[in-house]
Protein backbone atom coordinates (compact mmCIF):
# COMPACT_ATOMS: atom_id res chain seq x y z
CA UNK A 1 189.03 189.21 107.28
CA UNK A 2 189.98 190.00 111.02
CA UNK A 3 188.08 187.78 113.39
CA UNK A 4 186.31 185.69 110.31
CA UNK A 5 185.85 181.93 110.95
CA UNK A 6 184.56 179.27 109.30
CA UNK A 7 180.85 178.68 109.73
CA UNK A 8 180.27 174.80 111.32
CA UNK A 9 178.09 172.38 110.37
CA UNK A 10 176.35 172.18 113.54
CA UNK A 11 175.91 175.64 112.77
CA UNK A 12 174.53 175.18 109.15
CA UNK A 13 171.77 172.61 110.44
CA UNK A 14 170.44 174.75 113.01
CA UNK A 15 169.98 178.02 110.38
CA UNK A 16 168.94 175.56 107.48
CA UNK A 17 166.75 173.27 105.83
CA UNK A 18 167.99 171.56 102.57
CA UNK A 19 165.98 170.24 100.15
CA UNK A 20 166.65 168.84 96.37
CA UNK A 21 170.31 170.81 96.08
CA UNK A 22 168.94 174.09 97.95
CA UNK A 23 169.03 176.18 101.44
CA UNK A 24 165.82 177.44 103.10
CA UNK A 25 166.41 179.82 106.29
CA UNK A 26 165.07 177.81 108.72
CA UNK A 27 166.40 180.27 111.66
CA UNK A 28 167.65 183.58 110.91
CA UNK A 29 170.82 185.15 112.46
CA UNK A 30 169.16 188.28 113.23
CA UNK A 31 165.35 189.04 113.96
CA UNK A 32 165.14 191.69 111.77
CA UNK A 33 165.02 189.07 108.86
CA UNK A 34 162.74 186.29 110.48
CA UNK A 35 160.34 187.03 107.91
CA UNK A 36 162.56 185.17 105.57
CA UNK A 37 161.96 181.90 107.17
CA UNK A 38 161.06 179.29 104.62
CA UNK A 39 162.39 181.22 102.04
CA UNK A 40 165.28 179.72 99.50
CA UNK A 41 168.43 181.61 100.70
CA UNK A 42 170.88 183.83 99.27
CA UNK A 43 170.92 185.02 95.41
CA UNK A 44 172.44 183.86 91.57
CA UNK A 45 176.14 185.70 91.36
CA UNK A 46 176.49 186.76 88.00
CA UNK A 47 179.15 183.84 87.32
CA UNK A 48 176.46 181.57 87.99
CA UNK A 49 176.89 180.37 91.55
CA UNK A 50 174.43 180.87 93.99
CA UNK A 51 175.71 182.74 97.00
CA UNK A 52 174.49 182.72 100.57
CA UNK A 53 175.66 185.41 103.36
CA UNK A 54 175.67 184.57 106.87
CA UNK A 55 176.48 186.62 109.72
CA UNK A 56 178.08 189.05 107.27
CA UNK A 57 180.43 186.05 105.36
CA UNK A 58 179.54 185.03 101.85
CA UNK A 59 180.26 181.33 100.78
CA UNK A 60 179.18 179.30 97.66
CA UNK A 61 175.70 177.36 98.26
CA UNK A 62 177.52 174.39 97.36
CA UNK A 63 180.39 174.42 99.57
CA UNK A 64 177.59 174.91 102.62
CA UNK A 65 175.63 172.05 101.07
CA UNK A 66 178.71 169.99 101.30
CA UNK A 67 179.59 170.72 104.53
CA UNK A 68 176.24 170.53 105.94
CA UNK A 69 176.12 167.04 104.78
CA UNK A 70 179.74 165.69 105.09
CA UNK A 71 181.05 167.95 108.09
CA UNK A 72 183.92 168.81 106.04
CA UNK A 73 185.03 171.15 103.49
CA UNK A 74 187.55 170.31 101.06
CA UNK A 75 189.42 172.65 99.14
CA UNK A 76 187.69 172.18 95.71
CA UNK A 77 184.06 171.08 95.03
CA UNK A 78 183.79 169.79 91.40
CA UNK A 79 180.46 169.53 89.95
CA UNK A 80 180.20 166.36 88.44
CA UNK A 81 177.44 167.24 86.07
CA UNK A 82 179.29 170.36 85.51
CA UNK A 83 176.02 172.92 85.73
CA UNK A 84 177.20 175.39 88.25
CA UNK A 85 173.83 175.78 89.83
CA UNK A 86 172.95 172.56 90.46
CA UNK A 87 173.64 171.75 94.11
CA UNK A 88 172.07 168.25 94.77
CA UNK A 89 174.47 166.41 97.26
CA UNK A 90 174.55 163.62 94.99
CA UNK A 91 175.83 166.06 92.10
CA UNK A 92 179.22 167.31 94.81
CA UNK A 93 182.16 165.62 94.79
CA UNK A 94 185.90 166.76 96.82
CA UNK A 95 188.17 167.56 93.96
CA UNK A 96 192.33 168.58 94.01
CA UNK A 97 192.46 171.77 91.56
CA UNK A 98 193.55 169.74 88.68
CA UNK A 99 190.58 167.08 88.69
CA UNK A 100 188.39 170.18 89.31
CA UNK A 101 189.91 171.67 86.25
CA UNK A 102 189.35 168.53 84.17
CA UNK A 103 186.16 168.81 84.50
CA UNK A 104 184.71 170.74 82.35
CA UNK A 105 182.85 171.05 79.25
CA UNK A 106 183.54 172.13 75.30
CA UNK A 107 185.08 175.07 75.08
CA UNK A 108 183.37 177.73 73.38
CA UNK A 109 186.08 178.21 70.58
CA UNK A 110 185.77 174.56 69.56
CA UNK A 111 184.91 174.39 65.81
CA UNK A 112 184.96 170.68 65.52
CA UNK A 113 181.92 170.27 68.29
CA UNK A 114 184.20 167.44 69.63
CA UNK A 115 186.33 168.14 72.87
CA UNK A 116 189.50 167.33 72.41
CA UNK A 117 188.90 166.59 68.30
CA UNK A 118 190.09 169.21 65.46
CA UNK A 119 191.21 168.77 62.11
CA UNK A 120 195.09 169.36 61.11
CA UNK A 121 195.54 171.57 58.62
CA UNK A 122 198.67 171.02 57.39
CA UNK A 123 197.56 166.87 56.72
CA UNK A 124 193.82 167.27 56.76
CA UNK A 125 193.41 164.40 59.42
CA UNK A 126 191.87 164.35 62.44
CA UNK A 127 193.12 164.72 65.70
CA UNK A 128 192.92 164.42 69.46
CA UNK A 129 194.77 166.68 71.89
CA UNK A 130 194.85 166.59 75.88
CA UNK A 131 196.43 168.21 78.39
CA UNK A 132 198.09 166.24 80.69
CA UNK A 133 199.54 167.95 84.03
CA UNK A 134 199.94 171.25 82.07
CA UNK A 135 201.82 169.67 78.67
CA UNK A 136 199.87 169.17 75.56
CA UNK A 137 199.73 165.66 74.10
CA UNK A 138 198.31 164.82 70.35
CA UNK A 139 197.84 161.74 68.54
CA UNK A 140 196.95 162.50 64.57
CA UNK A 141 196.16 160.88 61.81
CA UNK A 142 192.18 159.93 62.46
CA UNK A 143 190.58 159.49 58.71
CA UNK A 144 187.55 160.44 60.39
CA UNK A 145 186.27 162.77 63.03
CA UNK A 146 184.18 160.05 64.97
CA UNK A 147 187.79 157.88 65.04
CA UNK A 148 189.24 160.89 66.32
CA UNK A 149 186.16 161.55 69.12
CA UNK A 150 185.96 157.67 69.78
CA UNK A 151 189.77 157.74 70.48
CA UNK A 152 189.53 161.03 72.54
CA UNK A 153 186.99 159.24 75.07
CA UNK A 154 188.71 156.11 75.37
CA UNK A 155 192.10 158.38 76.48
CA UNK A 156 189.92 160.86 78.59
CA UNK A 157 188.79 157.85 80.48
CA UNK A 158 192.00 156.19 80.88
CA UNK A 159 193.98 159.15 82.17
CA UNK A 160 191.10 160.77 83.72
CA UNK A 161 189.20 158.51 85.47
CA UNK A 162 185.89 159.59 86.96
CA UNK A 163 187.05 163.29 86.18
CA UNK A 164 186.48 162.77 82.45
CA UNK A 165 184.01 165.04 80.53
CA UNK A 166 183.53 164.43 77.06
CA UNK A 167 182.20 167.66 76.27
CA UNK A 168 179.19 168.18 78.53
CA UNK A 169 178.08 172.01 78.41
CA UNK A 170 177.11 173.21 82.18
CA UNK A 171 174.89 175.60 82.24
């Protein structure tokens, strides 16, 4: 967009309020819309985010939350409970695109209801699979699925760090 900037956070604190992971106008751009004063801003995007439009630019609630609070914006913002609405500061965390990516809960095609955990069915033993930097890595031979899921953690953690989700649904 020609002549589009990046709102400030000086900016954000003077037209907001924020309170438990949310935005109320506090100030309104224009007076035609003072009447929203004290009211949560913006709206639920059908993908789950809430969005928030000011001065005729759209941006994520979260990213403003972060940047009203930190004074930067980083490139990613993971969620670290992974629920897409849920905005608390505390819940916001600066994220490269792959940690962002790891991040995330069971897939919906699971079977197994174990991230990472499916049975082989050429051997009939469990297994756990992760992707690591784009390749596919799989150790096999669990007896059981709960060997297989305790294994899957233990590697999630190790190569994950704080960026591990063992299979937390957000919402």
């Amino acid at each position: 967009n020609e002549g589009w900037r990046m709102i400030t956070q000086q900016e954000l604190i003077e037209l907001f309020d924020y309170k438990d992971g949310s935005l109320y106008w506090k100030k309104m751009c224009t007076h035609k819309c003072e009447k929203l004063i004290g009211e949560r801003a913006g709206y639920k995007h059908k993908y789950g985010y809430r969005i928030i439009s000011v001065k005729g630019v759209q941006y994520k609630e979260h990213r403003l939350i972060f940047l009203y609070h930190h004074g930067f914006l980083p490139k990613f913002i993971d969620h670290v409970n992974c629920v897409k609405n849920d905005n608390r500061i505390e819940n916001l965390r600066p994220a490269t695109k792959i940690e962002n990516c790891r991040n995330f809960g069971t897939p919906k095609h699971n079977t197994s209801g174990v991230k990472g955990v499916s049975i082989s069915p050429r051997s009939k033993n469990w297994r756990a699979r992760l992707s690591i930097n784009g390749k596919l890595h799989q150790v096999g031979g669990f007896k059981t699925k709960e060997l297989a899921a305790e294994f899957m953690e233990l590697w999630r953690d190790l190569i994950f760090g704080n960026f591990s989700n063992h299979g937390i649904k957000g919402i």
